[in-house]
N, C-alpha and C. Protein backbone atom coordinates (compact mmCIF):
# COMPACT_ATOMS: atom_id res chain seq x y z
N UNK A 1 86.50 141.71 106.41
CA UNK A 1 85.78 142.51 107.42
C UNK A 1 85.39 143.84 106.78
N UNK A 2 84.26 144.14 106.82
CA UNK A 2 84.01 145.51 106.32
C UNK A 2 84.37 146.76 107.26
N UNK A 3 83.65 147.64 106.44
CA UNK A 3 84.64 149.35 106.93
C UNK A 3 84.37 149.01 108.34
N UNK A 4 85.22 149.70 109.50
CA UNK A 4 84.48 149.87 111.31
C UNK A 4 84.39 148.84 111.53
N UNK A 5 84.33 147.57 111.16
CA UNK A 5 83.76 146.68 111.96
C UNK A 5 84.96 145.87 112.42
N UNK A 6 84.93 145.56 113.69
CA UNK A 6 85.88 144.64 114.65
C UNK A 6 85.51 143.48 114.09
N UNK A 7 86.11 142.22 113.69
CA UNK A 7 86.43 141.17 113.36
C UNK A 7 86.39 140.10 115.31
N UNK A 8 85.26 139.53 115.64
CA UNK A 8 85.48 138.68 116.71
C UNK A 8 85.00 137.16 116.29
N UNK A 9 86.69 136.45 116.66
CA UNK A 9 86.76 135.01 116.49
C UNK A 9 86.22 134.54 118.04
N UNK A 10 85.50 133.60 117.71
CA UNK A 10 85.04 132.82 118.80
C UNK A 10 85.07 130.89 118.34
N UNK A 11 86.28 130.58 119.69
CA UNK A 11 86.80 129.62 119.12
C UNK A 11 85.64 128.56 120.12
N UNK A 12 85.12 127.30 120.13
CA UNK A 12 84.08 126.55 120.65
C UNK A 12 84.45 125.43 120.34
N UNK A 13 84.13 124.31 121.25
CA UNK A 13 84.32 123.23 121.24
C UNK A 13 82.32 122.41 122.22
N UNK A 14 81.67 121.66 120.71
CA UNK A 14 80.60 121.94 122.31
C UNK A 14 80.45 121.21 122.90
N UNK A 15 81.28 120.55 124.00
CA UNK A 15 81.51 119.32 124.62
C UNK A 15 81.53 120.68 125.56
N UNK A 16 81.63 122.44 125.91
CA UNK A 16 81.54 123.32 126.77
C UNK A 16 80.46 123.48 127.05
N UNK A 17 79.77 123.44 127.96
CA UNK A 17 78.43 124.44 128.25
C UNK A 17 78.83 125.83 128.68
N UNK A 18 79.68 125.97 128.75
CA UNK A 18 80.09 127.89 128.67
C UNK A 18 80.50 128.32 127.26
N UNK A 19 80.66 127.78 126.76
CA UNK A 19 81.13 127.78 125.12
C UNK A 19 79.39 127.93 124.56
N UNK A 20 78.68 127.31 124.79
CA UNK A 20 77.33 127.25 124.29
C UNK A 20 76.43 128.86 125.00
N UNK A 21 76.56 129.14 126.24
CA UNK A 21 76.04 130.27 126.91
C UNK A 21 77.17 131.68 125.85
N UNK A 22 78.37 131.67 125.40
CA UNK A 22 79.00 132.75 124.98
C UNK A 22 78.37 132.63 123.44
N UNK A 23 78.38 131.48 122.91
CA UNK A 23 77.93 131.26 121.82
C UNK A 23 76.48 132.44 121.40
N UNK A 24 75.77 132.10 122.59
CA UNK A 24 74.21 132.37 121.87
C UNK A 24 73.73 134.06 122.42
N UNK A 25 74.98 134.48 123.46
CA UNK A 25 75.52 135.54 123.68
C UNK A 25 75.69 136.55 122.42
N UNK A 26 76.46 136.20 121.99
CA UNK A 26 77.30 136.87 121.07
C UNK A 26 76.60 136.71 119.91
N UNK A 27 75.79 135.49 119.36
CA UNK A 27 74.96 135.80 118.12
C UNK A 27 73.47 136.66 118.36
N UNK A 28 73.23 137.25 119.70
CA UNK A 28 72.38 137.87 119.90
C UNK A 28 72.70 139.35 119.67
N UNK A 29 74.10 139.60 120.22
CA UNK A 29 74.73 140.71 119.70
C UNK A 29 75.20 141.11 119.03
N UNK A 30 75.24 139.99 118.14
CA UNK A 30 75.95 140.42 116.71
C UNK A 30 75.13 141.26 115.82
N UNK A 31 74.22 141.37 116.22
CA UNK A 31 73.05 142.12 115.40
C UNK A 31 73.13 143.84 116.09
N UNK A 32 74.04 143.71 117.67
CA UNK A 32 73.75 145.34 118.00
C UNK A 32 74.81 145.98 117.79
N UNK A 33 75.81 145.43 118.17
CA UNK A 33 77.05 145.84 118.01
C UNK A 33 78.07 145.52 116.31
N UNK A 34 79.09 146.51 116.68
CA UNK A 34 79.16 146.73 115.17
C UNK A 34 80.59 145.42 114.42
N UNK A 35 80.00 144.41 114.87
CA UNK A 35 81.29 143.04 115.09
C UNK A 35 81.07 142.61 113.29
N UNK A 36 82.00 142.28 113.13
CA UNK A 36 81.79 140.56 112.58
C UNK A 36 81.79 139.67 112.91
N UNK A 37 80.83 138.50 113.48
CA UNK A 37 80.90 137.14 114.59
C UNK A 37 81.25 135.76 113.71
N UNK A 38 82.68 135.82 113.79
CA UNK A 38 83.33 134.14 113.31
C UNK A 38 83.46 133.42 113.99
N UNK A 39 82.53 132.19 113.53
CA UNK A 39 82.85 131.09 114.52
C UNK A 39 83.89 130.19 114.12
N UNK A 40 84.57 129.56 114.92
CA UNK A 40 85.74 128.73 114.73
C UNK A 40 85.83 127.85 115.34
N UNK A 41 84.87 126.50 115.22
CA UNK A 41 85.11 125.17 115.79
C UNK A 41 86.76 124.73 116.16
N UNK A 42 86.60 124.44 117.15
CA UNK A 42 88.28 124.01 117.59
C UNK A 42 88.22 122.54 118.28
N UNK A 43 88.95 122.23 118.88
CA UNK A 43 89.31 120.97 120.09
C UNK A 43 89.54 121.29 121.15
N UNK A 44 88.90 120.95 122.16
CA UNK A 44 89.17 121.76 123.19
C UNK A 44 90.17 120.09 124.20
N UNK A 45 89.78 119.80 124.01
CA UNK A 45 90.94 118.31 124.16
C UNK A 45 92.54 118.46 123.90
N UNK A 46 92.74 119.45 122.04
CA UNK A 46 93.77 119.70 122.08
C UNK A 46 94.38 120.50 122.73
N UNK A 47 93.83 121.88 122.48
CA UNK A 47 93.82 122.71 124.05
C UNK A 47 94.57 122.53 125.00
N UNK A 48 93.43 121.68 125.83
CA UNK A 48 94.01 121.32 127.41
C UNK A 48 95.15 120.32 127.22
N UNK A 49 95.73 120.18 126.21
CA UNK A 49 96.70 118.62 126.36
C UNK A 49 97.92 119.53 125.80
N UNK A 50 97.69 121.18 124.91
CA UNK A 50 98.99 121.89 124.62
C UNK A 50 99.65 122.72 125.71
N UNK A 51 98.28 123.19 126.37
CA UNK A 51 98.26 124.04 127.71
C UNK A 51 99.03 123.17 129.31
N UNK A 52 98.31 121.67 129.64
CA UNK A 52 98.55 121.24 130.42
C UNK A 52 97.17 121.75 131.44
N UNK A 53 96.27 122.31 130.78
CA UNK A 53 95.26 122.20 131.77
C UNK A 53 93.98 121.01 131.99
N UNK A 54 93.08 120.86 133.24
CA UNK A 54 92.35 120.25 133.15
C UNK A 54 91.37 120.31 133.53
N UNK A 55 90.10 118.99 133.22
CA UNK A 55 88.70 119.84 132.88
C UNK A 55 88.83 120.54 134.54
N UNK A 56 87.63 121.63 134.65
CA UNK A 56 87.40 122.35 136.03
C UNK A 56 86.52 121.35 136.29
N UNK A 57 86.24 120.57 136.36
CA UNK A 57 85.10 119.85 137.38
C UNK A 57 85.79 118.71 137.71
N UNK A 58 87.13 119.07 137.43
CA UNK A 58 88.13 117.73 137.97
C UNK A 58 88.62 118.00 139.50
N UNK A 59 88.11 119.25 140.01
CA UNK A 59 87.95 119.54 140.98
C UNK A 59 86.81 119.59 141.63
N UNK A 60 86.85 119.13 143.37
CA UNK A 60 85.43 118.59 143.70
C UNK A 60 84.95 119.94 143.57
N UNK A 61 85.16 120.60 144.60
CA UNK A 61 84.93 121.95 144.86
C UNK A 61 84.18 123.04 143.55
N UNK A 62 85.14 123.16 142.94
CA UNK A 62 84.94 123.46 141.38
C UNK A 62 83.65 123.23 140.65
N UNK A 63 83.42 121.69 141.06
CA UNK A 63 82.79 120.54 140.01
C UNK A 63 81.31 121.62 141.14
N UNK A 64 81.40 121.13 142.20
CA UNK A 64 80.14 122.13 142.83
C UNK A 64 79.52 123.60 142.86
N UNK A 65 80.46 124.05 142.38
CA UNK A 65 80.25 125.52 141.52
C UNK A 65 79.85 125.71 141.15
N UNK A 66 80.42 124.75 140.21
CA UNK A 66 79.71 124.62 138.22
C UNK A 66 78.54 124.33 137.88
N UNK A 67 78.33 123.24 138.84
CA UNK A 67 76.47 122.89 138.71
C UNK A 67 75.62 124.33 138.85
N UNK A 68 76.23 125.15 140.15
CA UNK A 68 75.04 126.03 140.51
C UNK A 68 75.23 127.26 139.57
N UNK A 69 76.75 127.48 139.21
CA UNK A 69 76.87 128.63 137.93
C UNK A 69 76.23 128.62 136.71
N UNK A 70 76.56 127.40 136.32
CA UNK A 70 76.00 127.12 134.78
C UNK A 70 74.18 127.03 134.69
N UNK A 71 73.50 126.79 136.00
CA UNK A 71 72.36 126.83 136.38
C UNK A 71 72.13 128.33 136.43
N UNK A 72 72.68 128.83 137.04
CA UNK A 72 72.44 130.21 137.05
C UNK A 72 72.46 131.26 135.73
N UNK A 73 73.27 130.67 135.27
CA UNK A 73 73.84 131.40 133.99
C UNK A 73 72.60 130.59 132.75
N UNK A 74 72.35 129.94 132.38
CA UNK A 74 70.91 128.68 131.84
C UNK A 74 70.12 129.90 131.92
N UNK A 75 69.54 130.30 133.64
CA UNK A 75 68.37 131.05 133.51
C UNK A 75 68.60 132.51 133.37
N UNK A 76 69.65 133.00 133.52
CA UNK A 76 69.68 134.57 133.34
C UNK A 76 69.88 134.35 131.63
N UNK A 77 70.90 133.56 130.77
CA UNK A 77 70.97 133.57 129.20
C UNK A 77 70.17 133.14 128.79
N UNK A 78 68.88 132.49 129.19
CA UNK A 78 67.74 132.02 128.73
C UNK A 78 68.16 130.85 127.48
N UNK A 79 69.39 130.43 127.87
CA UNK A 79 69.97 129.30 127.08
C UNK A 79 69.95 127.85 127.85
N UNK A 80 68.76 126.71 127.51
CA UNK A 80 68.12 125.12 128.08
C UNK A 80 69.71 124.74 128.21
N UNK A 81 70.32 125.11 128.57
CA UNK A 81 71.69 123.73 129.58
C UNK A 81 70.74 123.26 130.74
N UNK A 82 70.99 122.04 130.43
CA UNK A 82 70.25 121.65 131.79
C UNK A 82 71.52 120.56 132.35
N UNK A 83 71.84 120.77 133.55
CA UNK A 83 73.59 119.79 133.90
C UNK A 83 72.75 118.95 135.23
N UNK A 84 73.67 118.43 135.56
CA UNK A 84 73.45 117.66 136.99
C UNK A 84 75.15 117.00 137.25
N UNK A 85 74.67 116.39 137.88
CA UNK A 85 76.80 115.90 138.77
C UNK A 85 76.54 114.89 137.70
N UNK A 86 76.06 114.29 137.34
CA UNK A 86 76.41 112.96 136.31
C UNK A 86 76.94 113.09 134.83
N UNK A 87 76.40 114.39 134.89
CA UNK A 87 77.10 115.20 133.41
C UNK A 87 78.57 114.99 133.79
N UNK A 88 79.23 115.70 134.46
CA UNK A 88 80.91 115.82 134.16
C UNK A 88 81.47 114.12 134.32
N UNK A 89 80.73 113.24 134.59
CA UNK A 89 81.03 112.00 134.13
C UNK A 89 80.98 111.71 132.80
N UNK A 90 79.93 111.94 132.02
CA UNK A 90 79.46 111.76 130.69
C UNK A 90 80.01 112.53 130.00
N UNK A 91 80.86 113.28 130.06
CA UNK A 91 81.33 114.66 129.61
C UNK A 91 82.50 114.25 129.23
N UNK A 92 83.51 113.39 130.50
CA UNK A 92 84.52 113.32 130.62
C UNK A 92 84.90 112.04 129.55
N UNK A 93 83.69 111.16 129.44
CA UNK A 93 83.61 110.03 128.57
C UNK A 93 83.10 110.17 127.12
N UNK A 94 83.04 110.93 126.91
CA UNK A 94 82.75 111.27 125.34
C UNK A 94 83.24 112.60 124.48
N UNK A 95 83.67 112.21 123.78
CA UNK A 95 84.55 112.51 122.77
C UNK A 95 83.96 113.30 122.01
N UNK A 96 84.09 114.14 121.44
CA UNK A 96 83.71 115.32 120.58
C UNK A 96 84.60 115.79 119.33
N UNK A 97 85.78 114.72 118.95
CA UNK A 97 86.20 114.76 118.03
C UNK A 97 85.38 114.80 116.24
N UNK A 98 84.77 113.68 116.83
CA UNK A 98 83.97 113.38 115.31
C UNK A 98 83.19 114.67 114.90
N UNK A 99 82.28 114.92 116.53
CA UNK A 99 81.37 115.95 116.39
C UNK A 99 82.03 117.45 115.90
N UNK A 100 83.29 117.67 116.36
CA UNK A 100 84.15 118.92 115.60
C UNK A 100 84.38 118.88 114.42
N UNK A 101 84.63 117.70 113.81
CA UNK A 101 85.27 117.78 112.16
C UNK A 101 83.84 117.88 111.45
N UNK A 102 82.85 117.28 111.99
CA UNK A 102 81.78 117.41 111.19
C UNK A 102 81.59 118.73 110.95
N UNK A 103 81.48 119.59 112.44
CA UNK A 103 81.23 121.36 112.56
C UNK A 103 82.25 121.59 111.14
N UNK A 104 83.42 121.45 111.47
CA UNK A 104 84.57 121.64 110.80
C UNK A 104 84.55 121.28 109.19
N UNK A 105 83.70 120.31 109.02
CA UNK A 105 83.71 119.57 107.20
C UNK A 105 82.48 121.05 106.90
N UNK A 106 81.32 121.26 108.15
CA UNK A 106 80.25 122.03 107.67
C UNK A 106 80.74 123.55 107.05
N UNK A 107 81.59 123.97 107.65
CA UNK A 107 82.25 125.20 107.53
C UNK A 107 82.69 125.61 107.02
N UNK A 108 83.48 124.20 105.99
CA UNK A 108 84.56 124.78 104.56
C UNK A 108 83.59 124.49 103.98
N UNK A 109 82.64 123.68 103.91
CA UNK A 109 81.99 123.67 102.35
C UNK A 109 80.04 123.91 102.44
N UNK A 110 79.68 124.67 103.49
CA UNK A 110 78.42 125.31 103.68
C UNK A 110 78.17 126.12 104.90
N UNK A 111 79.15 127.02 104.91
CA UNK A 111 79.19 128.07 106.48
C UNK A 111 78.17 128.36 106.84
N UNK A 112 77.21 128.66 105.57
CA UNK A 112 75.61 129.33 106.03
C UNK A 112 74.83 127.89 107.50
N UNK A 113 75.51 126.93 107.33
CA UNK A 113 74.77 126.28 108.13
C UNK A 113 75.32 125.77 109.81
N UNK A 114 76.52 126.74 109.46
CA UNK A 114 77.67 126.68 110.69
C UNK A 114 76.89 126.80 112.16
N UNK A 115 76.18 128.17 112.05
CA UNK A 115 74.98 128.53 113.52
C UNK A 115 74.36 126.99 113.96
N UNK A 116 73.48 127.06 113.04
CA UNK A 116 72.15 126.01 113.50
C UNK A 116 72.52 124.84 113.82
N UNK A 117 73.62 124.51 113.40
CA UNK A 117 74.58 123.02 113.58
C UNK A 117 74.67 123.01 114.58
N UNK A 118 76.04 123.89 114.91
CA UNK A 118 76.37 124.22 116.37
C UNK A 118 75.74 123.86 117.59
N UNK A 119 74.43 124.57 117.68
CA UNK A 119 73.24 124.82 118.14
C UNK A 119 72.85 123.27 118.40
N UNK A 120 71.99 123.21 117.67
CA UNK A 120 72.31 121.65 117.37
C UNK A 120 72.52 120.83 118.37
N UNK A 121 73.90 120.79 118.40
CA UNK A 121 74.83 119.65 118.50
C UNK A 121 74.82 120.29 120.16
N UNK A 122 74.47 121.56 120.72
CA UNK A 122 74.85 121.55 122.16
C UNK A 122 73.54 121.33 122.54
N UNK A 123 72.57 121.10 121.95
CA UNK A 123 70.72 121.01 122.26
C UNK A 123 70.23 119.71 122.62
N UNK A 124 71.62 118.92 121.81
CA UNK A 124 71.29 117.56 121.69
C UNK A 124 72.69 116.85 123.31
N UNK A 125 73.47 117.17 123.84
CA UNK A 125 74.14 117.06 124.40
C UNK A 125 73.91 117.42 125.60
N UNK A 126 73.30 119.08 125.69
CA UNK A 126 73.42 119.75 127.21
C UNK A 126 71.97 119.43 127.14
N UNK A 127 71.13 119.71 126.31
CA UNK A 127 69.49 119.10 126.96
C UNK A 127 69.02 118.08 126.72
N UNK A 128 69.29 117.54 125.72
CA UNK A 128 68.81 115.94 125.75
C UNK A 128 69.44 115.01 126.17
N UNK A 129 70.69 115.63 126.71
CA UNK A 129 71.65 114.40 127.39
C UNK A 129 72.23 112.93 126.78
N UNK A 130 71.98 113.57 124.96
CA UNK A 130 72.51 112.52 124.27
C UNK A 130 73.87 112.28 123.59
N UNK A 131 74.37 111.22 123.44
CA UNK A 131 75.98 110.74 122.79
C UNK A 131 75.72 111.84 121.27
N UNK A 132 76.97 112.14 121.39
CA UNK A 132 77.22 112.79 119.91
C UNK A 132 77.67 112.46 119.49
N UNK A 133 78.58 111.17 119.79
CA UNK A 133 80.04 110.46 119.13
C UNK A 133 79.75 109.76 118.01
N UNK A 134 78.38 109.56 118.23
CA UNK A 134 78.16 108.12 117.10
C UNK A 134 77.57 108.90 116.05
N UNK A 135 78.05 107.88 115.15
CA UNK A 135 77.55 108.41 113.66
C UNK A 135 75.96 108.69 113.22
N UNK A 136 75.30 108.16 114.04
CA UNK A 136 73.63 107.88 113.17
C UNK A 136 73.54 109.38 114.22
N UNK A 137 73.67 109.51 115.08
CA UNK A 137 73.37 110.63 116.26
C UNK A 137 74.05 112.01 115.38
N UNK A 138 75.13 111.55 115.02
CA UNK A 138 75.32 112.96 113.86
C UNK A 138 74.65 113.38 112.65
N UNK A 139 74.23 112.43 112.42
CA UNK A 139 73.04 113.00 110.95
C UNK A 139 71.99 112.98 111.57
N UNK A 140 71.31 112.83 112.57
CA UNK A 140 70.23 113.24 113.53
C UNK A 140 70.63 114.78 114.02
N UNK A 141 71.60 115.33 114.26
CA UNK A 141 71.58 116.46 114.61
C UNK A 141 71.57 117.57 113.33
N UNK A 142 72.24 116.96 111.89
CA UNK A 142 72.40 117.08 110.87
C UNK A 142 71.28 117.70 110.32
N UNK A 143 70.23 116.79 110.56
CA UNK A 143 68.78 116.72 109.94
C UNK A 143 68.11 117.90 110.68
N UNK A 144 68.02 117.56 112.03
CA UNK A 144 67.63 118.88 113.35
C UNK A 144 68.03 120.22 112.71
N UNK A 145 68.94 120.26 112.23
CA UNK A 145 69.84 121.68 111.56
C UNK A 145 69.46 121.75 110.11
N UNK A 146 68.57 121.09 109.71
CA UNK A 146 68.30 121.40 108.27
C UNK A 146 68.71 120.74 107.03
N UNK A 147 70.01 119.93 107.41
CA UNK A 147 70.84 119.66 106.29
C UNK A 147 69.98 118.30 105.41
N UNK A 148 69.91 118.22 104.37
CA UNK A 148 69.59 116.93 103.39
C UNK A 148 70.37 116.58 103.64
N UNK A 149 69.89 115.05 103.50
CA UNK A 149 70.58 113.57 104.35
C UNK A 149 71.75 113.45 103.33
N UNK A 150 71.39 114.12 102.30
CA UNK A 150 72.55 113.87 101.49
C UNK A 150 73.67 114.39 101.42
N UNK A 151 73.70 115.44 102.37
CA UNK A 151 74.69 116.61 102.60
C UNK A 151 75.71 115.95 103.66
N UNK A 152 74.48 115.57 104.33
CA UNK A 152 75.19 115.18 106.10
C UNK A 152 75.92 113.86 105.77
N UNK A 153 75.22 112.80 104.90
CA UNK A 153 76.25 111.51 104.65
C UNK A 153 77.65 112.17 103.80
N UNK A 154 77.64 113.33 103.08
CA UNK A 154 78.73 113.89 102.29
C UNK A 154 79.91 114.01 103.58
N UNK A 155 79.23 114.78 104.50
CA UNK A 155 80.40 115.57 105.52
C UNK A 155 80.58 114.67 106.06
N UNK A 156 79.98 113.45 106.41
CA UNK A 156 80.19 112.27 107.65
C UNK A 156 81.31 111.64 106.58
N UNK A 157 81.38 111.58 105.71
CA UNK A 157 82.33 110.90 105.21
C UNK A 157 83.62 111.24 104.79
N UNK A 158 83.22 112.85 104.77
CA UNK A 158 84.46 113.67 104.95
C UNK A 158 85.67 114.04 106.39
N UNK A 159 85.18 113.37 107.09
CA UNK A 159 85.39 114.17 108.53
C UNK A 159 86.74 112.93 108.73
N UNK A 160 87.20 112.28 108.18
CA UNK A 160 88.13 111.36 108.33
C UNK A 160 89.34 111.75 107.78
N UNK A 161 88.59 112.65 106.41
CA UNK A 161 89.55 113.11 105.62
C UNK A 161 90.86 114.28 106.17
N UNK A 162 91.82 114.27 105.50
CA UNK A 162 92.95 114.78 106.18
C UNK A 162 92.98 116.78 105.44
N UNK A 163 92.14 117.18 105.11
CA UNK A 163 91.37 118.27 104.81
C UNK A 163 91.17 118.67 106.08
N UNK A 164 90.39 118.11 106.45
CA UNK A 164 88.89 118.61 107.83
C UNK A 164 89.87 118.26 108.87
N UNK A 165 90.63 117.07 109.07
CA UNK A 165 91.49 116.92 110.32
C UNK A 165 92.36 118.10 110.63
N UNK A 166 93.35 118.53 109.61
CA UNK A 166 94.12 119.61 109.74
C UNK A 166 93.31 120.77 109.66
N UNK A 167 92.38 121.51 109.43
CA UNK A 167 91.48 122.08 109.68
C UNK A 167 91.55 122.39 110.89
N UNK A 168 90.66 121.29 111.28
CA UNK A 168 90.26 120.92 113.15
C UNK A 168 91.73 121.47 113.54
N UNK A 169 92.89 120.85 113.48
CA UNK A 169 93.92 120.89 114.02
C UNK A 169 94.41 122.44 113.75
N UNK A 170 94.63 122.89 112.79
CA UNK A 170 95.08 124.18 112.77
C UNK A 170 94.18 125.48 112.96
N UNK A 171 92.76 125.32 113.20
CA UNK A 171 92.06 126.48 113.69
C UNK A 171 92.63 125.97 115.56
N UNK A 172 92.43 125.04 115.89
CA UNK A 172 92.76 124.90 117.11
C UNK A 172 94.15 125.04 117.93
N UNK A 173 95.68 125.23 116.69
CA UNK A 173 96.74 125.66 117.12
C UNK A 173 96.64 127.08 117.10
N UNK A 174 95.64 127.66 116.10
CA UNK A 174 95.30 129.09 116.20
C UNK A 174 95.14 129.80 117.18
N UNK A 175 93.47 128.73 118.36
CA UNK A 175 93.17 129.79 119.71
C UNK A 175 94.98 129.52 120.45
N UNK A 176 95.34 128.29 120.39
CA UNK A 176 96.90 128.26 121.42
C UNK A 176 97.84 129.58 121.29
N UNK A 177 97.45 130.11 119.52
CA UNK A 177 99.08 131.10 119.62
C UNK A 177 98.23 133.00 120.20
N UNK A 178 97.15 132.78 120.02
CA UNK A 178 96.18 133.44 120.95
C UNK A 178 96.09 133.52 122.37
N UNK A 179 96.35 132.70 123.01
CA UNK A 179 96.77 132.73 124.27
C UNK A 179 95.97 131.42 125.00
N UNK A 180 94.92 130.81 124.06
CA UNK A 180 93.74 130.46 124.78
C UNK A 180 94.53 129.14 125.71
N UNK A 181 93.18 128.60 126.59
CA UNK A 181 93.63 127.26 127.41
C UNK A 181 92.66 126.81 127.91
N UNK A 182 91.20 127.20 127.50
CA UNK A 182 89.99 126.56 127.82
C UNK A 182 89.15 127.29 126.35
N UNK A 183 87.94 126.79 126.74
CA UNK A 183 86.88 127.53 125.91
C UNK A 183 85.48 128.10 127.17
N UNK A 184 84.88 129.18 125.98
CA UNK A 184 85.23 129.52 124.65
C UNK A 184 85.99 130.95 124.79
N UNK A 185 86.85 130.73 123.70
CA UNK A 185 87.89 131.45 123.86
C UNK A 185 87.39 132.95 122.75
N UNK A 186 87.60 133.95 122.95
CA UNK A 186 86.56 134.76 121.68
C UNK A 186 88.16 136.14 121.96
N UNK A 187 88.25 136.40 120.51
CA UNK A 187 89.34 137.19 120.08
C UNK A 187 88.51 138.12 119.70
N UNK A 188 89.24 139.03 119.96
CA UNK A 188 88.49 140.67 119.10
C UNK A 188 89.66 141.24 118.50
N UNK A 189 89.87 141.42 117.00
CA UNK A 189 91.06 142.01 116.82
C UNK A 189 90.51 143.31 116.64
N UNK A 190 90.66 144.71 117.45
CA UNK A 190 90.35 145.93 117.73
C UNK A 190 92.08 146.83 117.49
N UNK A 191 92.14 147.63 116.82
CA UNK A 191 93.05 148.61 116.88
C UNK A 191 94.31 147.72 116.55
N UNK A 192 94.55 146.86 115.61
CA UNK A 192 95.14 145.91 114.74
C UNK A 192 96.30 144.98 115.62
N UNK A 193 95.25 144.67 116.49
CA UNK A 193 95.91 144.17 117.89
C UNK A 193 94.74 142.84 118.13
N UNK A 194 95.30 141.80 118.77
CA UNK A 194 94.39 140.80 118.93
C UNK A 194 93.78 140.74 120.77
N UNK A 195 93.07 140.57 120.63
CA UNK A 195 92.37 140.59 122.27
C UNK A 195 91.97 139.60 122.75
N UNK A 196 92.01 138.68 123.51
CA UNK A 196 91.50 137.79 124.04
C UNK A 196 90.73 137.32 124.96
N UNK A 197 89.35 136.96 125.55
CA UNK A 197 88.87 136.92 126.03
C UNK A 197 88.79 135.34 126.60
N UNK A 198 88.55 134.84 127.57
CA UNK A 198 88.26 133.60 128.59
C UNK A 198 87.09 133.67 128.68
N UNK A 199 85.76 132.70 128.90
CA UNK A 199 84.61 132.45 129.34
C UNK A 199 83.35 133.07 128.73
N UNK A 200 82.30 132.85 129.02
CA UNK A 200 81.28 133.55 128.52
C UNK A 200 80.73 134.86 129.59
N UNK A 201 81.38 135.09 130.54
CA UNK A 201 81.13 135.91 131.38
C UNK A 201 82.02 137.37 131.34
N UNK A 202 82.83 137.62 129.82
CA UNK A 202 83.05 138.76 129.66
C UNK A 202 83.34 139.03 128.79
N UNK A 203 81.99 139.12 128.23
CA UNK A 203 81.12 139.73 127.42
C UNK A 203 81.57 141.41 127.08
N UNK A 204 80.86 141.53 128.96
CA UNK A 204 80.47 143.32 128.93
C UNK A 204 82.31 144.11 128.56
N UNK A 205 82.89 143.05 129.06
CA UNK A 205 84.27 143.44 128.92
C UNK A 205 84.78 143.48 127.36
N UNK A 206 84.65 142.66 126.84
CA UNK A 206 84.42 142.49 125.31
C UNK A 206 84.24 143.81 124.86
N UNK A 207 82.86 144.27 125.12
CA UNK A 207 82.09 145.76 124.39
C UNK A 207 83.21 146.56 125.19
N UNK A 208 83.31 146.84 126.40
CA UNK A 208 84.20 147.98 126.12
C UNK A 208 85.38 148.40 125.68
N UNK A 209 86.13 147.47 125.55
CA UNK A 209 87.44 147.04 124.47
C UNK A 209 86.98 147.80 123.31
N UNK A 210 86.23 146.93 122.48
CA UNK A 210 85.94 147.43 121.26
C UNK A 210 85.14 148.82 120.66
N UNK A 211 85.02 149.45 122.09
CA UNK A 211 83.86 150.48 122.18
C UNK A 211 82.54 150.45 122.21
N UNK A 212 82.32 149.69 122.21
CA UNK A 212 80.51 148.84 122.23
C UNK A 212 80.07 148.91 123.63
């Protein structure tokens, strides 16, 4: 971290569409404020299974919220989530493992392409409403993000490997000793103290912590 600058981990899993709204948040501000913005692909599966929590739309009530929040929040972040009630079905049925280690293979061995991936992979999920689980659908998002096919068959074949698994696994025991229990979870270590933040909706709370 250079001189002044606050160090903020932001842990994501993008099987979140609030993880995706803090996401594109925070790389907008990373340019005003005086941060360093690390991203840190995690599991948010492992998460909720260390915590004992579960998804929020496992509640009806909740689940009706969420449609009109995350709608709301879409058009004020000017970030395409587009949801409907059939999402937290599809949501609940697909797996985002593969899709993390890939983030996760991208990160140890070409970070520069960590953003656009990301991106990516929630563009192809929250707006096109497509499977990420499968393999050909990952070097399709691969490609979307820039990467030569030759890169993306490298990491697809890495993502099995016990490198990238423990990876996955230990950035994600990381947000746990952090406090986290959902995503996206975003740390600010300010005044050599760690901070923790819940949701993409505090933000503004974020800046004044850090003085921003």
């Amino acid at each position: 971290v250079s001189m002044g600058r606050t160090l903020v981990e932001l842990f994501y899993d993008v099987v979140s569409p609030y993880s995706w709204l803090g996401f594109e948040v925070l790389c907008r501000y990373q340019h005003i404020w005086n941060i360093d913005l690390r991203f840190r692909p995690a599991f948010l599966g492992g998460i909720m299974q260390a915590t004992g929590n579960k998804p929020p739309a496992m509640l009806p009530k909740r689940a009706e919220y969420m449609l009109k929040d995350i709608k709301r929040m879409a058009k004020y972040y000017q970030v395409p989530v587009q949801i409907s009630e059939d999402d937290f079905q599809r949501v609940l049925g697909t797996g985002t493992l593969g899709a993390m280690r890939f983030i996760t293979a991208i990160d140890m061995t070409q970070p520069r392409y960590l953003e656009p991936l990301s991106r990516e992979f929630w563009i192809r999920f929250w707006s096109q409403h497509e499977d990420i689980s499968q393999p050909e659908n990952i070097l399709a998002v691969a490609r979307q993000a820039g990467l030569s096919s030759e890169l993306a068959q490298k990491l697809l074949g890495m993502i099995s490997s016990p490198a990238v698994k423990n990876r996955l696994r230990e950035t994600t025991e990381e947000a746990i000793k952090y406090g986290a229990f959902g995503m996206p979870a975003v740390v600010a270590h300010f005044n050599a103290e760690p901070h923790l933040f819940f949701g993409s909706d505090r933000l503004e709370l974020l800046g004044s912590v850090i003085g921003e």
